[in-house]
C-alpha atoms as a PDB file:
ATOM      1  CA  UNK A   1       6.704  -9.178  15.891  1.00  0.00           C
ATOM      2  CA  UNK A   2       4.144  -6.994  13.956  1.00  0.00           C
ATOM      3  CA  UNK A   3       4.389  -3.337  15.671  1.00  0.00           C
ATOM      4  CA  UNK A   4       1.267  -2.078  16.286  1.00  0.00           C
ATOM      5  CA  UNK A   5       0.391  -0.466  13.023  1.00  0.00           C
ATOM      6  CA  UNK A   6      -2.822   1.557  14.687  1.00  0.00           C
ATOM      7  CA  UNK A   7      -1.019   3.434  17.551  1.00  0.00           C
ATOM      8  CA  UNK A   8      -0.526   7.438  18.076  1.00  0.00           C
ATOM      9  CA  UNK A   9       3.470   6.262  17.925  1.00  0.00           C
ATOM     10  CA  UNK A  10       3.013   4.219  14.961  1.00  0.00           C
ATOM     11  CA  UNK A  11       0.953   6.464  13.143  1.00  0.00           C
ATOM     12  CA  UNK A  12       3.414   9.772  14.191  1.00  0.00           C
ATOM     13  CA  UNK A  13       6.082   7.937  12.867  1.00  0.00           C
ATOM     14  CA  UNK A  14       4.700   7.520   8.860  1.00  0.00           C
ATOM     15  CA  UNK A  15       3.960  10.735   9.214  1.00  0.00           C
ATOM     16  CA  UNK A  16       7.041  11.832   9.716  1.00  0.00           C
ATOM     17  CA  UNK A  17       8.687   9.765   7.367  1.00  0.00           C
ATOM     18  CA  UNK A  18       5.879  10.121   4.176  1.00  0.00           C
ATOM     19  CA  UNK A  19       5.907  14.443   5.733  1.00  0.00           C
ATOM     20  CA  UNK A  20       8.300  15.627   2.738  1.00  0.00           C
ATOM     21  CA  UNK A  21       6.746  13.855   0.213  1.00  0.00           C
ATOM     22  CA  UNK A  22       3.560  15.020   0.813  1.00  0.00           C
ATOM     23  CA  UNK A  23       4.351  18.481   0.829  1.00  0.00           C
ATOM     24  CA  UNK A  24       6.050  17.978  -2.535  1.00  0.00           C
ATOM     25  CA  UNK A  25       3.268  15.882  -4.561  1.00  0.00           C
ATOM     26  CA  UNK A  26      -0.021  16.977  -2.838  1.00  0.00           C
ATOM     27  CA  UNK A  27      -0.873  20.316  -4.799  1.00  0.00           C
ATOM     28  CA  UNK A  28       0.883  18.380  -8.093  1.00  0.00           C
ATOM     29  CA  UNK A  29      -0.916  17.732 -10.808  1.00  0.00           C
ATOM     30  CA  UNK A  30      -1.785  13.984 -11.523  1.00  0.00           C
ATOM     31  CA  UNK A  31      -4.480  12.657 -13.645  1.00  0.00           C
ATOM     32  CA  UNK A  32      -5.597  10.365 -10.632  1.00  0.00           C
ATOM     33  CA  UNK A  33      -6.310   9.583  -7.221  1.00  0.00           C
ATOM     34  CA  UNK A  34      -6.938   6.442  -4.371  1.00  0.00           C
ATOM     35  CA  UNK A  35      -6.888   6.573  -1.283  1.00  0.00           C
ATOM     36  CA  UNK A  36      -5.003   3.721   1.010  1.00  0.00           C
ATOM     37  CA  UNK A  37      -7.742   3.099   3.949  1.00  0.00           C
ATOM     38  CA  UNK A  38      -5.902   1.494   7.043  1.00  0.00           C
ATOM     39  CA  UNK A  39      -9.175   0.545   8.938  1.00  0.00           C
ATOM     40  CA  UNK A  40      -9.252  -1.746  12.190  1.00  0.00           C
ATOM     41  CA  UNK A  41     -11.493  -4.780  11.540  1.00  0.00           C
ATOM     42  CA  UNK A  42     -12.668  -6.304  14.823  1.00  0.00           C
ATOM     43  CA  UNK A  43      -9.099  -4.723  16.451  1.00  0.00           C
ATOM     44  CA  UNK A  44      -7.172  -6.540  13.801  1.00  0.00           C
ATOM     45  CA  UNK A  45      -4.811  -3.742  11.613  1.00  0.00           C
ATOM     46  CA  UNK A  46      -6.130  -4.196   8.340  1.00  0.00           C
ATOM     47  CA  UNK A  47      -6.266  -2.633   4.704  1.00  0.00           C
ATOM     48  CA  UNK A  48      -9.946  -1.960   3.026  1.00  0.00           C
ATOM     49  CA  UNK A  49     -10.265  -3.052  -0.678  1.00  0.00           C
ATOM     50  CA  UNK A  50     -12.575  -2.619  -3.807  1.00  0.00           C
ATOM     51  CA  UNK A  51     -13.989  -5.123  -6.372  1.00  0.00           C
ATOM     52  CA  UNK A  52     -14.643  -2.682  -9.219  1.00  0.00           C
ATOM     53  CA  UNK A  53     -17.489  -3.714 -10.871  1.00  0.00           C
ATOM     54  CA  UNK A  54     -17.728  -5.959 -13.643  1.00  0.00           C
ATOM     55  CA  UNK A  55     -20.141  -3.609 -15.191  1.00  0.00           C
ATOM     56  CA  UNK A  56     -17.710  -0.530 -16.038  1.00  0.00           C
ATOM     57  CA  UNK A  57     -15.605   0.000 -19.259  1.00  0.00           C
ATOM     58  CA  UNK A  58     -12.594  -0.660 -19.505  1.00  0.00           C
ATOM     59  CA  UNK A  59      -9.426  -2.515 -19.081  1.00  0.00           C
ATOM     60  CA  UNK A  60      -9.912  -2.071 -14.810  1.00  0.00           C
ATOM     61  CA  UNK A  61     -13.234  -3.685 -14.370  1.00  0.00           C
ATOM     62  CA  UNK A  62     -13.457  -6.504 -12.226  1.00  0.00           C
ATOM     63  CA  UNK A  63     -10.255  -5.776 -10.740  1.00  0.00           C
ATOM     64  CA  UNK A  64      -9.162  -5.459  -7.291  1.00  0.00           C
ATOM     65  CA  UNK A  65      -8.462  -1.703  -6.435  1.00  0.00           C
ATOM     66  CA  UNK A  66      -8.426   0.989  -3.412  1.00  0.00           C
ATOM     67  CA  UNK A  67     -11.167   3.739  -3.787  1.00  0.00           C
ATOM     68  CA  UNK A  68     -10.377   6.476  -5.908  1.00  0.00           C
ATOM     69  CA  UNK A  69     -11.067   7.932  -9.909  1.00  0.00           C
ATOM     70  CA  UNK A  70      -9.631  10.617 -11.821  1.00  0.00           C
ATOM     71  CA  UNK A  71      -9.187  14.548 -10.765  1.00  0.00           C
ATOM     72  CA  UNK A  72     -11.477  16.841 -11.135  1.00  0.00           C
ATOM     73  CA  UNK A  73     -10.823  20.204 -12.130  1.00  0.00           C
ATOM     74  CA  UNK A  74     -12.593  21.341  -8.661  1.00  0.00           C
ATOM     75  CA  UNK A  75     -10.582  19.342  -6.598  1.00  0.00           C
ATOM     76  CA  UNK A  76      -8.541  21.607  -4.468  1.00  0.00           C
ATOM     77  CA  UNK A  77      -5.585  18.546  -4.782  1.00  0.00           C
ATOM     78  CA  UNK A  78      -4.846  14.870  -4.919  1.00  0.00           C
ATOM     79  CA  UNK A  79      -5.912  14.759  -1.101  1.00  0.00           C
ATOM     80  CA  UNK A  80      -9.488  15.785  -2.165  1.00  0.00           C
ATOM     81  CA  UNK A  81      -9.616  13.500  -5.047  1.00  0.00           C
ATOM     82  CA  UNK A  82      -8.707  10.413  -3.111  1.00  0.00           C
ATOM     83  CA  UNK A  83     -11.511  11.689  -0.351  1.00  0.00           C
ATOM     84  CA  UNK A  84     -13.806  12.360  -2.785  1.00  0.00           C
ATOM     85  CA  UNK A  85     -14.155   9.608  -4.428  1.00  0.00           C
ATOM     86  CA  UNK A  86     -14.051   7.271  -1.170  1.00  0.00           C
ATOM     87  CA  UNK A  87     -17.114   9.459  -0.457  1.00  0.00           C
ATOM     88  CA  UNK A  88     -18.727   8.594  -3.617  1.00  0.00           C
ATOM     89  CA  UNK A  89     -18.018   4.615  -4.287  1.00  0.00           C
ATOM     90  CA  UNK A  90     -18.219   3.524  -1.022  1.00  0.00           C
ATOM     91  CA  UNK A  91     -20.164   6.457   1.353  1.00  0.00           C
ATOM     92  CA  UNK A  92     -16.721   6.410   3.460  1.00  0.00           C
ATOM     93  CA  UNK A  93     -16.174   9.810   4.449  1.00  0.00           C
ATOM     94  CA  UNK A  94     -12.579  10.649   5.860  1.00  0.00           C
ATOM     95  CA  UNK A  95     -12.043  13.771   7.639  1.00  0.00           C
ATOM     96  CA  UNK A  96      -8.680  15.105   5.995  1.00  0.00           C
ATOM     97  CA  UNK A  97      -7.389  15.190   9.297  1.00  0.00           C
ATOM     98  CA  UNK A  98      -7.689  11.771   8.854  1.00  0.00           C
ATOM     99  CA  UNK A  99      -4.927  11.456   6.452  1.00  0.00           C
ATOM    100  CA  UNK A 100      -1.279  10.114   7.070  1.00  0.00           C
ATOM    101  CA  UNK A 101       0.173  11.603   3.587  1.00  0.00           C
ATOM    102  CA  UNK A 102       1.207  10.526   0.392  1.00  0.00           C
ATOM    103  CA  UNK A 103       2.682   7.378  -0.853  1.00  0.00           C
ATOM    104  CA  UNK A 104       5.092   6.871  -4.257  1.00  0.00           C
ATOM    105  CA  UNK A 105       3.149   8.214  -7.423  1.00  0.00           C
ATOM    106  CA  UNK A 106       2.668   4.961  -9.499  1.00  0.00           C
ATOM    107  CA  UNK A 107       1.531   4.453 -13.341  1.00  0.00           C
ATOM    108  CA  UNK A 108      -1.599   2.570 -14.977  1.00  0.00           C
ATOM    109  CA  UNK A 109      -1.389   0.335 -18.251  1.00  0.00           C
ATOM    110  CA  UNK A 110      -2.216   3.814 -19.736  1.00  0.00           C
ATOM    111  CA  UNK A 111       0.865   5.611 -18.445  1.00  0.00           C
ATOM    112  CA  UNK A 112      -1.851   7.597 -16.467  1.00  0.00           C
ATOM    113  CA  UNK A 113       0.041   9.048 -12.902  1.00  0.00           C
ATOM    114  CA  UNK A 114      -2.092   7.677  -9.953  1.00  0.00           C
ATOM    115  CA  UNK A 115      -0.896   9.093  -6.772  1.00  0.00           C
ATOM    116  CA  UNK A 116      -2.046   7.152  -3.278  1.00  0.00           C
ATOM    117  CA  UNK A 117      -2.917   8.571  -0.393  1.00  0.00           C
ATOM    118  CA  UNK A 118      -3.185   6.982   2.808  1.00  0.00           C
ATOM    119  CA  UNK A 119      -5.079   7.758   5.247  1.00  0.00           C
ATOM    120  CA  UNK A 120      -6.195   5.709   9.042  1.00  0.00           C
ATOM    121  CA  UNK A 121     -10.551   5.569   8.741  1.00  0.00           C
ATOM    122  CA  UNK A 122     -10.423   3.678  12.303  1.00  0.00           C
ATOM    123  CA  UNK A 123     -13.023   0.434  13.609  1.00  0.00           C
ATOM    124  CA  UNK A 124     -14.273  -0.684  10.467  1.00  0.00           C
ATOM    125  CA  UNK A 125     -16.907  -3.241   9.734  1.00  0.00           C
ATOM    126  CA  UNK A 126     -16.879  -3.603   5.222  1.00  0.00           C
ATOM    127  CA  UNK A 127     -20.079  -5.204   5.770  1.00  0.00           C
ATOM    128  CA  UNK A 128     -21.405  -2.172   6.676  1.00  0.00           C
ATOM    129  CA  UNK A 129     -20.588  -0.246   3.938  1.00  0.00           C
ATOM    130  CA  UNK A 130     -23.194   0.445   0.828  1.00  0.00           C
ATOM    131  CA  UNK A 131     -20.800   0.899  -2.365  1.00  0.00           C
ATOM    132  CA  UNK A 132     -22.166   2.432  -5.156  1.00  0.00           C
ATOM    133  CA  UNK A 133     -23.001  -0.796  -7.582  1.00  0.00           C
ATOM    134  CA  UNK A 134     -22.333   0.857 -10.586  1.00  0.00           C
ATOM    135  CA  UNK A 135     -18.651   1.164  -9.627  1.00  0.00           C
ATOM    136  CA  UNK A 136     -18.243  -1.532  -7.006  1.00  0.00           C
ATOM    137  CA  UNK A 137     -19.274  -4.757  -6.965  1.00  0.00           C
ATOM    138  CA  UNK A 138     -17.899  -5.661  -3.258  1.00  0.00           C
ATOM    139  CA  UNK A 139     -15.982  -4.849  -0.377  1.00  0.00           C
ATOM    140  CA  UNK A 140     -13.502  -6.557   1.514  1.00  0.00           C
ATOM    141  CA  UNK A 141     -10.780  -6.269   3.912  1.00  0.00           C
ATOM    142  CA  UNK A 142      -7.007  -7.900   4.211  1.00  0.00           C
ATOM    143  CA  UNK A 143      -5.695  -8.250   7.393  1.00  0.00           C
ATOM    144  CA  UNK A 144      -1.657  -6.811   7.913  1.00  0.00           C
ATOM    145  CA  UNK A 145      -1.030  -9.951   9.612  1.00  0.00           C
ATOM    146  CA  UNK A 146      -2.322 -11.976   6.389  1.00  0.00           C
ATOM    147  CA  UNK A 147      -0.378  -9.899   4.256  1.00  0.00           C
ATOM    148  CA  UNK A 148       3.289  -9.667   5.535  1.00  0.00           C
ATOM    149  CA  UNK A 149       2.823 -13.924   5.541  1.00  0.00           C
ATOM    150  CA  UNK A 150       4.985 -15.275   3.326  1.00  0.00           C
ATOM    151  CA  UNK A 151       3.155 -17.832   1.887  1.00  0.00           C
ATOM    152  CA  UNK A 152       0.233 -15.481   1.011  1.00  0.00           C
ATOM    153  CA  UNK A 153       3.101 -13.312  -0.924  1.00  0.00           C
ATOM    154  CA  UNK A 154       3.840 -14.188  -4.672  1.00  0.00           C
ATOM    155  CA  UNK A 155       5.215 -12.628  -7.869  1.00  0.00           C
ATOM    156  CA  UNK A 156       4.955 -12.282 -11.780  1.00  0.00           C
ATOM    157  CA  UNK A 157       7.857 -11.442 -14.210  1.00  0.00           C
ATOM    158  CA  UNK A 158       6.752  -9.589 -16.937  1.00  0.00           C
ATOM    159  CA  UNK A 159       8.313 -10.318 -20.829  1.00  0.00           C
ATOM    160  CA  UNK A 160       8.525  -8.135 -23.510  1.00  0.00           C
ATOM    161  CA  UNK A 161       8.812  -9.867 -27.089  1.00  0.00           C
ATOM    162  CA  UNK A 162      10.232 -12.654 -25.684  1.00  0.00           C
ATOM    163  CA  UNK A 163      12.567 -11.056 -22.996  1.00  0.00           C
ATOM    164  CA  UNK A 164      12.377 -10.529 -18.760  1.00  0.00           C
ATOM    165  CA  UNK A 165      11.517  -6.803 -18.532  1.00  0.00           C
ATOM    166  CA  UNK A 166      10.223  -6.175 -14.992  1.00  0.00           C
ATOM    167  CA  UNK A 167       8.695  -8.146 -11.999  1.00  0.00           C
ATOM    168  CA  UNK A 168       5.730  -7.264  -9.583  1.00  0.00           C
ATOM    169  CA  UNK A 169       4.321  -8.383  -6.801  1.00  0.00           C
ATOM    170  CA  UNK A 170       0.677 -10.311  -6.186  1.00  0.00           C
ATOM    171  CA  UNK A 171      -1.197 -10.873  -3.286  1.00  0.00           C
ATOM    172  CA  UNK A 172      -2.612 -14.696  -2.827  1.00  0.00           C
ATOM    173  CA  UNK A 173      -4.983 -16.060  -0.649  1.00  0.00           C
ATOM    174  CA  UNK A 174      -7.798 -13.510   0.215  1.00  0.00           C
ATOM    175  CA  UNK A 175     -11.520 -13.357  -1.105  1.00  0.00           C
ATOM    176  CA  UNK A 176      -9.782 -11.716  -4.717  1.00  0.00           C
ATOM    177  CA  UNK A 177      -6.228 -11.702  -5.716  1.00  0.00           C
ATOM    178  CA  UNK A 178      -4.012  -8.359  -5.235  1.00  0.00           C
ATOM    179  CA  UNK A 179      -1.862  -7.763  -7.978  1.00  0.00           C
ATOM    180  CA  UNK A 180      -1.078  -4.624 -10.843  1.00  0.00           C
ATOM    181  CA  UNK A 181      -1.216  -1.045  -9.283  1.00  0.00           C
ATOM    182  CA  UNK A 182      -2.628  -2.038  -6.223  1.00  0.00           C
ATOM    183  CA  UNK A 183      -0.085  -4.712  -5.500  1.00  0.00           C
ATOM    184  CA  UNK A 184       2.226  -2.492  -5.647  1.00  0.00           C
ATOM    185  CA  UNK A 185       0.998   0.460  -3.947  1.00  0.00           C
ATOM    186  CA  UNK A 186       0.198  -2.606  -0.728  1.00  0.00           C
ATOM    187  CA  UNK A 187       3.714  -2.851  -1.096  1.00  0.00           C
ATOM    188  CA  UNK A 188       4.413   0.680  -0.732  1.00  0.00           C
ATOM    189  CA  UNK A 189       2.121   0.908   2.237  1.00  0.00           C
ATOM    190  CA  UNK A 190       3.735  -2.770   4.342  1.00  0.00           C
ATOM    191  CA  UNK A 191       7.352  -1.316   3.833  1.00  0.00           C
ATOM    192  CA  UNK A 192       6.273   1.953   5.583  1.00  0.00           C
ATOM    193  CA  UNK A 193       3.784   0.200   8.024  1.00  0.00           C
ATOM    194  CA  UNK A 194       5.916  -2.729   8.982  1.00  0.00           C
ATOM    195  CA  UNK A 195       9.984  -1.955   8.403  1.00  0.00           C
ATOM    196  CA  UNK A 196      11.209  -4.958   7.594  1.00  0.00           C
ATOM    197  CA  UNK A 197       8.715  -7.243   8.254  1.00  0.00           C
ATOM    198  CA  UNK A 198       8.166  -7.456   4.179  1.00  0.00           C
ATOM    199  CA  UNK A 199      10.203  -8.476   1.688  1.00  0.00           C
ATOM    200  CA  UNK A 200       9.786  -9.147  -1.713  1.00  0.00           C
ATOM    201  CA  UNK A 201       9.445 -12.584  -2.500  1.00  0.00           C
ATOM    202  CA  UNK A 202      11.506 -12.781  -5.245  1.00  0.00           C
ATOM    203  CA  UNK A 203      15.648 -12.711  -5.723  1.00  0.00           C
ATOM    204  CA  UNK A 204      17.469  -9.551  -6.550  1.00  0.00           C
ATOM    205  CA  UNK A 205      16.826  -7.829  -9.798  1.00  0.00           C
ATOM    206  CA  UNK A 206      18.313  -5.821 -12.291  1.00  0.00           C
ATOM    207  CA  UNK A 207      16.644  -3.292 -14.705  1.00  0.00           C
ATOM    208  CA  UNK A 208      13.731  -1.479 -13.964  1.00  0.00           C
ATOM    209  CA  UNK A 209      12.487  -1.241 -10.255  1.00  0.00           C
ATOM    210  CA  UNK A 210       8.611  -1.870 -11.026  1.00  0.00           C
ATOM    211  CA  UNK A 211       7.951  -2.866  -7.922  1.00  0.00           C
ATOM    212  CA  UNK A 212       9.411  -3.117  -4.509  1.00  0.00           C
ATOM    213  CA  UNK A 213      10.946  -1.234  -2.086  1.00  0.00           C
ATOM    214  CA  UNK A 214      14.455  -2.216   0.407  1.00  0.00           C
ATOM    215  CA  UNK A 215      13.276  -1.381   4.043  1.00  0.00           C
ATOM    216  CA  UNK A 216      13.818   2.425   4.805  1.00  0.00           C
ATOM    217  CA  UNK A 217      14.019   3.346   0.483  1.00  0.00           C
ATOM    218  CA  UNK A 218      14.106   7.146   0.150  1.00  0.00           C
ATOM    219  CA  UNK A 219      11.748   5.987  -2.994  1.00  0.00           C
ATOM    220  CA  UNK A 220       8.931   6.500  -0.172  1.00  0.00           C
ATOM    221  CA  UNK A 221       9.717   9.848  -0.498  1.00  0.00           C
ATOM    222  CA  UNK A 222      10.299   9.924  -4.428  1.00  0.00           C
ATOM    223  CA  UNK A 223       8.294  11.779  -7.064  1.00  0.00           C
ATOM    224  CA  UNK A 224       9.058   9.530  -9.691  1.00  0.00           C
ATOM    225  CA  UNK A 225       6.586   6.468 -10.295  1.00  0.00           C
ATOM    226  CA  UNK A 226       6.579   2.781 -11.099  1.00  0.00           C
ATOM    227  CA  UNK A 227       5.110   1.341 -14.008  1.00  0.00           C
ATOM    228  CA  UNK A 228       2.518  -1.411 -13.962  1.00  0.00           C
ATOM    229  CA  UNK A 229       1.727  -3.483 -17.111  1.00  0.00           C
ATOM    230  CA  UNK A 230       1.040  -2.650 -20.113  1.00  0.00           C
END
């Protein structure tokens, strides 16, 4: 059965499990920033996504994302960043309070070092939201439930000149596919959520780790990131 994600015990208890990596990797440097908004949608435990819009430069646009952007030299840390920027695409403002702590440091396409930070915003109705359009072309919100479903749960191996080099995971089933950095950082966020309620969909591996975690992985706690593609 799926605990209840959205209780005082539930939330004490990522906490204290994401508590040492958070102290580590918050005052860090890192060239970027989302934040990992665990909303309640109609009292259904859910996770609030981003369309970015088609409009921006670049290799992200039109992709499915959390909020966030790159650090700013005023930013105080990766905290502020992530709030910051939810502020600004989306007109979410998160007390820091607010804020569970911080999730496995991942990398873009660019080799760029995106840390996620996730954070419980409470009752939640997307529809109500008014995104900035010149960064987001929608809003939307995945259930846990819909997520930790096996059927809604795919993968992708990954070849390099000719030859397996790494597998992720992808997302199926909802208004946009999930899949890249923000597959993987959902993973992240349903292994700490939900212990052992996901599991990758896909048989053991060897080589690089680009993507999920065992139940319980110390990597929760790790500084080092995973890779997306290139």
């Amino acid at each position: 059965m799926q605990p209840d994600c959205l209780s005082a015990e539930g939330e004490r208890r990522c906490r204290r499990l994401l508590a040492g990596a958070t102290a580590r990797l918050r005052a860090r440097p890192a060239a970027a920033a989302v934040l990992v908004p665990l909303c309640s949608v109609r009292g259904v435990p859910a996770l609030l996504y981003t369309l970015r819009s088609s409009r921006l430069s670049g290799s992200h646009k039109g992709d499915v994302s959390f909020p966030g952007g790159r650090c700013d030299p005023t930013d105080q840390d990766v905290v502020h960043t992530a709030l910051r920027e939810t502020h600004e695409e989306l007109g979410l403002s998160v007390p820091k309070e607010h804020v569970w702590g911080i999730l496995q440091p991942v990398h873009d396409r660019q080799k760029v070092k995106v840390v996620p930070v996730l954070a419980g915003v409470g009752p939640l109705d997307p529809r109500s939201l008014r995104p900035n359009p010149e960064e987001v072309d929608e809003v939307f919100a995945l259930p846990l439930a819909h997520l930790l479903q096996a059927q809604n749960q795919g993968y992708t191996h990954f070849c390099r000149r000719g030859r397996f080099s790494y597998t992720l995971p992808v997302f199926l089933h909802g208004p946009h596919r999930v899949w890249g950095l923000t597959a993987i950082i959902t993973e992240f966020t349903l292994q700490l959520l939900a212990p052992g309620a996901y599991q990758p969909p896909w048989p053991a591996r060897s080589g690089p780790q680009a993507g999920g975690l065992a139940p319980g992985s110390p990597l929760l706690q790790s500084a080092g990131p995973a890779p997306v593609p290139d």
